[in-house]
Protein backbone atom coordinates (compact mmCIF):
# COMPACT_ATOMS: atom_id res chain seq x y z
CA UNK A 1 -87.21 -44.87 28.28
CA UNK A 2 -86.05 -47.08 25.89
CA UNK A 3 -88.70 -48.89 23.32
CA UNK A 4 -89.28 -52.70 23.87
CA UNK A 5 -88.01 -52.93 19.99
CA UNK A 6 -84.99 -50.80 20.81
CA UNK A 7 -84.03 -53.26 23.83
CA UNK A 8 -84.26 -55.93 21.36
CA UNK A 9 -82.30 -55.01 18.75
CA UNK A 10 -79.49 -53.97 21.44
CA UNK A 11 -76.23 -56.62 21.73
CA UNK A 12 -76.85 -58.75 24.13
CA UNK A 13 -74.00 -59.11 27.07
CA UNK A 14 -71.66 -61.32 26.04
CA UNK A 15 -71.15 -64.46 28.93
CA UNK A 16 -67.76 -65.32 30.68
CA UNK A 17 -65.25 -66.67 28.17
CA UNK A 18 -66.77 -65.19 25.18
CA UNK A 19 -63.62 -62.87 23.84
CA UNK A 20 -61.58 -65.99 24.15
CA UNK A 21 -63.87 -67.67 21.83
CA UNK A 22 -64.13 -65.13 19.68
CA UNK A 23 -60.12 -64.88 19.48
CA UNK A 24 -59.77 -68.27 18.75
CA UNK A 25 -62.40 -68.39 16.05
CA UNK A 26 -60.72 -65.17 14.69
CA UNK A 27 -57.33 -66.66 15.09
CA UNK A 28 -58.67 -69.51 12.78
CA UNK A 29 -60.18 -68.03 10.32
CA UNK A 30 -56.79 -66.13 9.58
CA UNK A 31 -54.94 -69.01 9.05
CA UNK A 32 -57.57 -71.00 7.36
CA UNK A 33 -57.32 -67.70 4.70
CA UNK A 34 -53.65 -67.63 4.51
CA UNK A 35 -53.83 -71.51 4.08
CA UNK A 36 -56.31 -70.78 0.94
CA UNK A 37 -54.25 -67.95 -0.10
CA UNK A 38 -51.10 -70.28 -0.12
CA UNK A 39 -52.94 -73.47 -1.75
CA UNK A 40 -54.63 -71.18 -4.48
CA UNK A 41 -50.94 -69.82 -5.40
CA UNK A 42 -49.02 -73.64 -5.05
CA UNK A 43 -51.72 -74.57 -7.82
CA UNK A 44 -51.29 -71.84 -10.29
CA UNK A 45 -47.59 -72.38 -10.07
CA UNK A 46 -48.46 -75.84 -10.88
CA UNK A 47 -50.96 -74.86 -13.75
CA UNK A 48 -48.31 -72.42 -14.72
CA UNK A 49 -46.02 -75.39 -14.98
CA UNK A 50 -48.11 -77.94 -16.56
CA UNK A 51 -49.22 -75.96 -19.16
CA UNK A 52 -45.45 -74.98 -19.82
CA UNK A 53 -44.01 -78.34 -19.94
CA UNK A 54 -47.09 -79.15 -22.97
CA UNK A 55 -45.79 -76.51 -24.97
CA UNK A 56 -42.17 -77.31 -24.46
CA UNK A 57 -43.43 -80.79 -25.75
CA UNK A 58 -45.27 -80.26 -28.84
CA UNK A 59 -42.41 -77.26 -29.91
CA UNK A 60 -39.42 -79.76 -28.58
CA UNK A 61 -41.14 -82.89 -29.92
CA UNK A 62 -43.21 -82.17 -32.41
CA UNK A 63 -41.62 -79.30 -34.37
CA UNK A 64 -44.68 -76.94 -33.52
CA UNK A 65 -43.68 -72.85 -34.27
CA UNK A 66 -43.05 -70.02 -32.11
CA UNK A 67 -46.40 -68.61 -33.01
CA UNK A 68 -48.45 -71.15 -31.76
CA UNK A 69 -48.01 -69.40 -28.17
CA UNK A 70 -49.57 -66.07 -29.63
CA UNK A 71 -52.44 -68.26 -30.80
CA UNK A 72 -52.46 -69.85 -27.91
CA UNK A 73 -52.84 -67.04 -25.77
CA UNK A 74 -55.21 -65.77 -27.76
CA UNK A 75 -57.66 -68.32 -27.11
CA UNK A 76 -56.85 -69.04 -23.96
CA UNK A 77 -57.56 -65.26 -23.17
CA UNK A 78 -61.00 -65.67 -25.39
CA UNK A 79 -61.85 -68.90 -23.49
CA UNK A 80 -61.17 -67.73 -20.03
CA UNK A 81 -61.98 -63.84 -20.03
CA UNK A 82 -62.04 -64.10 -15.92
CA UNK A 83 -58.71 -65.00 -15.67
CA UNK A 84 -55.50 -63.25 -15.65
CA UNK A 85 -52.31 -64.68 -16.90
CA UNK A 86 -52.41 -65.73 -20.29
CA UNK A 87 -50.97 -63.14 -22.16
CA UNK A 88 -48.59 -64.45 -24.99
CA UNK A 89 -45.47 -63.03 -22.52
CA UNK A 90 -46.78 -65.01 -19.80
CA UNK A 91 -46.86 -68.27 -21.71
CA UNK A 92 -43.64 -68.04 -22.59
CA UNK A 93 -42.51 -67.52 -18.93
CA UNK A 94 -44.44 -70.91 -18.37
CA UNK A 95 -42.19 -72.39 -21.07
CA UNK A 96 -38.90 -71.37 -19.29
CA UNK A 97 -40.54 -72.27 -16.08
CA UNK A 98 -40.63 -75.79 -17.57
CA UNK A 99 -37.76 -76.27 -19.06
CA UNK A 100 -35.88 -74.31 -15.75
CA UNK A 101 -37.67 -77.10 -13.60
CA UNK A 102 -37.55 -79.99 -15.63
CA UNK A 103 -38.08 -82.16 -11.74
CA UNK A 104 -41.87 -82.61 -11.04
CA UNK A 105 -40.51 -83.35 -7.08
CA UNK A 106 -38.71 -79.79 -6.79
CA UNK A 107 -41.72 -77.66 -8.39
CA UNK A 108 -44.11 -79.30 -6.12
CA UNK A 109 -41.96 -79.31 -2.77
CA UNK A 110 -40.18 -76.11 -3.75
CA UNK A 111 -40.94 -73.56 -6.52
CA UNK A 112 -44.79 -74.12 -6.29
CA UNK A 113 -44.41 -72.51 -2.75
CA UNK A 114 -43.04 -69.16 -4.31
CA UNK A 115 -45.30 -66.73 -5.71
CA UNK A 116 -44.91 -66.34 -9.47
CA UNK A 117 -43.13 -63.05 -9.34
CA UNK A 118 -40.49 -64.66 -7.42
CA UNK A 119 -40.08 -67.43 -10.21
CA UNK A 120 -40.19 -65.19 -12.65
CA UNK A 121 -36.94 -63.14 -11.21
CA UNK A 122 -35.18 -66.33 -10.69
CA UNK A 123 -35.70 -67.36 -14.30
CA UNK A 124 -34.81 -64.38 -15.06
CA UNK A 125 -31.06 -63.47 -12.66
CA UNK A 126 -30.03 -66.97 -12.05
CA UNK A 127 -28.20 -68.44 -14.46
CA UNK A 128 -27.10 -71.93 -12.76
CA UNK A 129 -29.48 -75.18 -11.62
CA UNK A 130 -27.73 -75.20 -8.55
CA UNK A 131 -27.90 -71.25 -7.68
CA UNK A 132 -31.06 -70.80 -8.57
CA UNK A 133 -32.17 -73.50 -6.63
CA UNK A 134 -30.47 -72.57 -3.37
CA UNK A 135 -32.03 -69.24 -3.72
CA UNK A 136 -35.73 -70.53 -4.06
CA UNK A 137 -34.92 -72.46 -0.89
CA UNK A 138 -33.64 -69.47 0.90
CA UNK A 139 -36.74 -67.57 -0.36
CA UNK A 140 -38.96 -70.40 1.26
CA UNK A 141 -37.08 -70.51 4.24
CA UNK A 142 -36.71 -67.01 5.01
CA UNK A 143 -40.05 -65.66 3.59
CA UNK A 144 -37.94 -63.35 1.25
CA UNK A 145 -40.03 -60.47 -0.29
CA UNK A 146 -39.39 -60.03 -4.11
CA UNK A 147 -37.22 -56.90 -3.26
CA UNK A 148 -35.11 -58.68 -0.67
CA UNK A 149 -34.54 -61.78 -2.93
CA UNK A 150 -33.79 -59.40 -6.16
CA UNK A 151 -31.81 -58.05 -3.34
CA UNK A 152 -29.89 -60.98 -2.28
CA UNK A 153 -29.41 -62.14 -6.39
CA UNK A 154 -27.91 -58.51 -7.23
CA UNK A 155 -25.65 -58.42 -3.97
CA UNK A 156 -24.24 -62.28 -4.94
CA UNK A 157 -24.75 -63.74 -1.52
CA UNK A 158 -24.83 -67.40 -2.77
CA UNK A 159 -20.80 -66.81 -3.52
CA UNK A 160 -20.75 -65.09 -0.25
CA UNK A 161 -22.62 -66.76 1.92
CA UNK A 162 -20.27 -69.04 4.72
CA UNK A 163 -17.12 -67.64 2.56
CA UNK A 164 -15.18 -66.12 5.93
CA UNK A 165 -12.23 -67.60 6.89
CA UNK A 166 -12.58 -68.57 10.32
CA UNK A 167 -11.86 -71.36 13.08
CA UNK A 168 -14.76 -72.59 13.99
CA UNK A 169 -14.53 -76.53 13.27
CA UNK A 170 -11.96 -76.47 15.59
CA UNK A 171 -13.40 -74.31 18.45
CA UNK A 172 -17.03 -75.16 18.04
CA UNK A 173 -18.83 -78.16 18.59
CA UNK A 174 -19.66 -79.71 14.52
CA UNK A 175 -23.61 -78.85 14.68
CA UNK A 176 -23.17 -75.00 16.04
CA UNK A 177 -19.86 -74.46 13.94
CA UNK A 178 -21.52 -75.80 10.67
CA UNK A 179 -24.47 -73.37 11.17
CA UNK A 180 -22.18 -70.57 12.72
CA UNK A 181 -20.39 -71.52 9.45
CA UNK A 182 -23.16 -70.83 7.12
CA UNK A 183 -24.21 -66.87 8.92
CA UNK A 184 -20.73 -65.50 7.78
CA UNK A 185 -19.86 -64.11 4.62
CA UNK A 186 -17.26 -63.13 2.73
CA UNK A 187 -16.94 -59.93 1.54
CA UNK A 188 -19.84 -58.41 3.04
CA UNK A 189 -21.84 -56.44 0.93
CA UNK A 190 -22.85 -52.53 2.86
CA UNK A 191 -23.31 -51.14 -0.72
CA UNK A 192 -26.15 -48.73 1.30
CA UNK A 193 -23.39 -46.96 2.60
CA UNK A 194 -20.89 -44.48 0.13
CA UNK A 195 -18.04 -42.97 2.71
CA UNK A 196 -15.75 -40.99 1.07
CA UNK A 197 -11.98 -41.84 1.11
CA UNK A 198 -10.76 -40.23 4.13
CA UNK A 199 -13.83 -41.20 6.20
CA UNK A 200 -12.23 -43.50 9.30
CA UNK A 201 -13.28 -46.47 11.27
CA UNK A 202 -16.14 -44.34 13.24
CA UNK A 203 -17.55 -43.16 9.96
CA UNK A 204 -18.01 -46.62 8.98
CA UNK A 205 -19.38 -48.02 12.24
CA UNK A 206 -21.82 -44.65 12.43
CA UNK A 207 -23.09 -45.66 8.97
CA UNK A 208 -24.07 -49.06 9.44
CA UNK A 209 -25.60 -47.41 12.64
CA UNK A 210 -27.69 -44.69 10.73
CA UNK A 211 -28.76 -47.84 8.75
CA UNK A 212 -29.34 -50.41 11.23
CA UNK A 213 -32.02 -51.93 9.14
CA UNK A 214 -30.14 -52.26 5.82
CA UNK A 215 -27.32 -53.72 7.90
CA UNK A 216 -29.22 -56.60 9.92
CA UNK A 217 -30.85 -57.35 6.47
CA UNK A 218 -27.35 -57.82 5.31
CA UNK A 219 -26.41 -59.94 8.32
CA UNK A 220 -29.37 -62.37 7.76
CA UNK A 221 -32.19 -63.93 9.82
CA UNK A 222 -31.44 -64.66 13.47
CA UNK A 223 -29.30 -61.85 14.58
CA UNK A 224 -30.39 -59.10 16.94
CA UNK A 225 -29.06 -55.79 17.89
CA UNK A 226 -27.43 -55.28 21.16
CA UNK A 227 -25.64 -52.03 20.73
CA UNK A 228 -22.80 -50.33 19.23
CA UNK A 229 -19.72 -49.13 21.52
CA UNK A 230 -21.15 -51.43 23.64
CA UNK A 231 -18.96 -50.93 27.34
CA UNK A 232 -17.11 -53.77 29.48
CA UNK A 233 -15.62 -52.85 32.49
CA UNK A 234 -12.24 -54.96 32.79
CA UNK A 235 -9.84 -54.30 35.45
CA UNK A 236 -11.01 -51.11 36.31
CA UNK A 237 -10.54 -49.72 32.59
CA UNK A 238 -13.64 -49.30 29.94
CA UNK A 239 -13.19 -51.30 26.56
CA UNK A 240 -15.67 -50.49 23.71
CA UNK A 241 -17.14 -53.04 21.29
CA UNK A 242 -18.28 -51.91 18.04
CA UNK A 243 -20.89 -53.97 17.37
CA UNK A 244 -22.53 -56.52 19.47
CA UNK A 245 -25.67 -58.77 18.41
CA UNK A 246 -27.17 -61.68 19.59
CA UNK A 247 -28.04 -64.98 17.31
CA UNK A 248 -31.30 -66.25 18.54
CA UNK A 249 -30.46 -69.51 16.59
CA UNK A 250 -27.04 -70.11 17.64
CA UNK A 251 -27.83 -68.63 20.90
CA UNK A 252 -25.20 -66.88 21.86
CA UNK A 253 -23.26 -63.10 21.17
CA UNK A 254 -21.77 -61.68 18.17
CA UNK A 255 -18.99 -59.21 18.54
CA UNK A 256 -18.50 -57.49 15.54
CA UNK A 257 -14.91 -54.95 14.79
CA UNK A 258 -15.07 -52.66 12.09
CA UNK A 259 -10.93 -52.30 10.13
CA UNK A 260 -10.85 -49.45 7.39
CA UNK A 261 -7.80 -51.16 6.65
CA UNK A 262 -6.00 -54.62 6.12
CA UNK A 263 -6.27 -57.35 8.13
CA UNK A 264 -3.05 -57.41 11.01
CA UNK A 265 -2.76 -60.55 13.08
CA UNK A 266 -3.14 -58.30 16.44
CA UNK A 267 -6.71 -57.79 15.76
CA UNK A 268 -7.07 -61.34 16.44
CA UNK A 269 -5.34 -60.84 19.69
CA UNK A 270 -7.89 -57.67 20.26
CA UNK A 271 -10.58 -59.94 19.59
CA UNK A 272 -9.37 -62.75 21.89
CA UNK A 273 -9.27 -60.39 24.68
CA UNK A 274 -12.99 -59.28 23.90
CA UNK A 275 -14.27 -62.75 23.26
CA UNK A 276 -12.95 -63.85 27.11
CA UNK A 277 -14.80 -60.42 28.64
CA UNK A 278 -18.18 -61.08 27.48
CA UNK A 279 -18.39 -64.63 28.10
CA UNK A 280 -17.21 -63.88 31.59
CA UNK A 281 -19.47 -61.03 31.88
CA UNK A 282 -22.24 -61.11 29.74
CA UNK A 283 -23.10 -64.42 28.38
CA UNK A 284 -25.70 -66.39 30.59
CA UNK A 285 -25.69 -70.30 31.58
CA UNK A 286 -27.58 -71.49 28.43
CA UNK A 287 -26.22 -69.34 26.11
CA UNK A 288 -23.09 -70.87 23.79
CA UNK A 289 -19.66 -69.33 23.27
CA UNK A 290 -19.56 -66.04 21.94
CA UNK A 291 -18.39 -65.77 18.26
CA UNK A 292 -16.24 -62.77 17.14
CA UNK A 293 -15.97 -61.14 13.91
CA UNK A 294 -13.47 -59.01 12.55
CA UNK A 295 -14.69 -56.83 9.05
CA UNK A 296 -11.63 -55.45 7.27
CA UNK A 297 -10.89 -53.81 3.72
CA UNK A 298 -8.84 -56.47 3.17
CA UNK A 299 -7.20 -59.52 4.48
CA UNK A 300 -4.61 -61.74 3.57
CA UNK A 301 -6.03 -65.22 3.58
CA UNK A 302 -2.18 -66.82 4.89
CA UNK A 303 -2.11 -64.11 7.18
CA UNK A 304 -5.30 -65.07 8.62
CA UNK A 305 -5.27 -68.46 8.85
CA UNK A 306 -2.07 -67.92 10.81
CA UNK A 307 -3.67 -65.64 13.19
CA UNK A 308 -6.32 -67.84 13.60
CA UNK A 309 -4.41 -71.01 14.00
CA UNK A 310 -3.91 -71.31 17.33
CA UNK A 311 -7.11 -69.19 19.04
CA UNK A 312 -8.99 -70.89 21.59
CA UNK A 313 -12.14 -68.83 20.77
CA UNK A 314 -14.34 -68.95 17.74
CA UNK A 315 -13.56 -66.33 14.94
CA UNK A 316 -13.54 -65.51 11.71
CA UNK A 317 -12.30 -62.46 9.60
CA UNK A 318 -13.92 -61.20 6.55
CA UNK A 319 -13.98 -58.27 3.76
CA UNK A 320 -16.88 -55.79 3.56
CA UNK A 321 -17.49 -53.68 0.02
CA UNK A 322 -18.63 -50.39 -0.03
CA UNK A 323 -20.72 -48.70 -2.62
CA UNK A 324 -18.06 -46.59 -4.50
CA UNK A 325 -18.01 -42.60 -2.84
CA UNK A 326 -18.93 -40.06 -5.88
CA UNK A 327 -16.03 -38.06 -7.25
CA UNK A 328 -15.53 -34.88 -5.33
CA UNK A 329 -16.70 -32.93 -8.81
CA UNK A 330 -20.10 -34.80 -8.34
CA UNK A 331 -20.88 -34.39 -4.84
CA UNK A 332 -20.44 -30.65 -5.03
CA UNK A 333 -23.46 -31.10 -8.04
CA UNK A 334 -25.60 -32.25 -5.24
CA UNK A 335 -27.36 -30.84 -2.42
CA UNK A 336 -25.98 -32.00 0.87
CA UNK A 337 -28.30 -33.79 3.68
CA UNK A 338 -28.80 -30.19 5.76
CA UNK A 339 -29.88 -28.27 2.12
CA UNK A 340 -32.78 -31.44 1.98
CA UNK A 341 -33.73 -31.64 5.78
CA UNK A 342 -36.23 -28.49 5.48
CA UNK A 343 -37.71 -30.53 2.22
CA UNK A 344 -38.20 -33.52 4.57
CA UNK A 345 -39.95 -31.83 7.35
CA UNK A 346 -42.38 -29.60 4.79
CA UNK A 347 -43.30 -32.90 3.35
């Protein structure tokens, strides 16, 4: 039998509702950290900055020497043993984080949002006012890791970004086309995939397949796999997509066809034909019309714009880069995927 001290100490039964309350409390908590976590991190940026724009100042203004940062840092450092950050390097990244923002507005709206690492890589890659600052907004937006926004810098996608030629101002409604505008690019960038020079159209699509991930990364936010080869039943014969997504901001399908080759105005036609079949068969009451997307090796920009000219659906046509196959001398250097599978599985 249990001791009276024992029955005590036990946890007592917890009334009706209790888990609920104890999920919401939870629940708040969690965000009240993550707010913290976020304030703590808007004002260093903002220390970061202010202390920046004092020593751009007094160097600018006031003729004060490089080495007054290493003196600087040194007392700083002496003064403020808890604290991380001071190092001479440091300060000088507050100087060019300064004189990159020069706007108090933008570094409290924007750039204070971004953790320092990702202001230090965009001092650091981005060369122009306006790139850089269309990438800190993307970063915000998006919730960009530092990898995926050294990523994005490396890969170019502000030159690429809404670069296909397509027609949708005339065959979209302005707010969807504008935003259906902005998701394509132009060339896309599957540098995570080398195919030799005789691989075909499969090889390609089996690829971006094998690395589904790296691919809807590439894509951008919003777009959600569906399938590849994806099968309509028209007329009694089977047609085969080769890639099909779905936008959850556009709301609607994606049809994507993979060219190892140059753009020809038939695969508009192709296109057409595919655009009509899913709408009729696929796409539900709410959802808008489906966009098509034809990825080539190359295109022709006249060409296109005369294939496109007169379509009644919404497409666009653009160029995908791959990452450059090794030389045939190379790849026999190398072990092949089968020689490293047994490596993989003892791991």
């Amino acid at each position: 039998m249990p001791s009276k001290n024992s029955s005590a100490a036990a946890t007592p039964r917890a009334p009706a509702g209790y888990p609920a309350l104890l999920a919401q409390i939870k629940q708040r908590i969690g965000a009240s950290r993550l707010r913290a976590a976020l304030s703590v991190n808007r004002e260093l940026n903002l220390l970061y900055w202010s202390i920046g724009r004092d020593i751009l100042a007094r160097q600018d203004r006031q003729g004060w020497g490089a080495k007054i940062v290493d003196r600087l840092a040194a007392d700083l450092t002496r003064l403020f043993p808890e604290m991380r950050g001071f190092s001479a390097r440091n300060l000088k990244y507050m100087r060019a984080f300064a004189q990159t923002w020069p706007d108090a507005e933008i570094v409290q709206q924007l750039v204070a949002q971004l953790p320092w690492g990702h202001n230090l890589r965009l001092i650091d890659a981005v060369k122009t006012a306006s790139e850089r600052e269309w990438y800190a907004r993307q970063a915000l937006q998006h919730g960009w890791s530092r990898n995926v926004l050294v990523h994005q810098i490396e890969s170019g996608l502000y030159a690429r970004q809404g670069r296909a030629l397509t027609n949708f101002s005339r065959t979209l409604p302005a707010q969807q086309s504008e935003l259906a505008q902005q998701i394509v690019k132009d060339p896309y960038a599957f540098d995570f995939l080398s195919l030799s020079p005789q691989a075909k159209g499969r090889d390609l699509e089996l690829g971006l397949i094998d690395h589904l991930r790296s691919l809807i990364m590439e894509l951008g936010k919003g777009f959600a796999f569906v399938g590849n080869q994806y099968r309509l039943e028209i007329g009694g014969e089977d047609y085969f997509i080769d890639l099909l997504f779905y936008h959850l901001h556009l709301r609607c399908f994606v049809a994507f066809e993979l060219k190892m080759e140059e753009f020809k105005p038939e695969f508009a036609g192709k296109m057409n034909f595919y655009l009509s079949a899913i709408d009729d068969t696929l796409r539900h009451a709410d959802d808008r019309p489906t966009i098509g997307i034809v990825l080539c090796k190359s295109r022709n920009r006249i060409v296109v714009e005369y294939a496109l000219r007169d379509s009644l659906k919404p497409l666009g046509v653009a160029e995908y880069k791959l990452c450059a196959a090794l030389p045939a001398r190379l790849r026999k250097q190398l072990p092949t995927a089968a020689d490293l599978k047994p490596l993989r599985e003892d791991a």
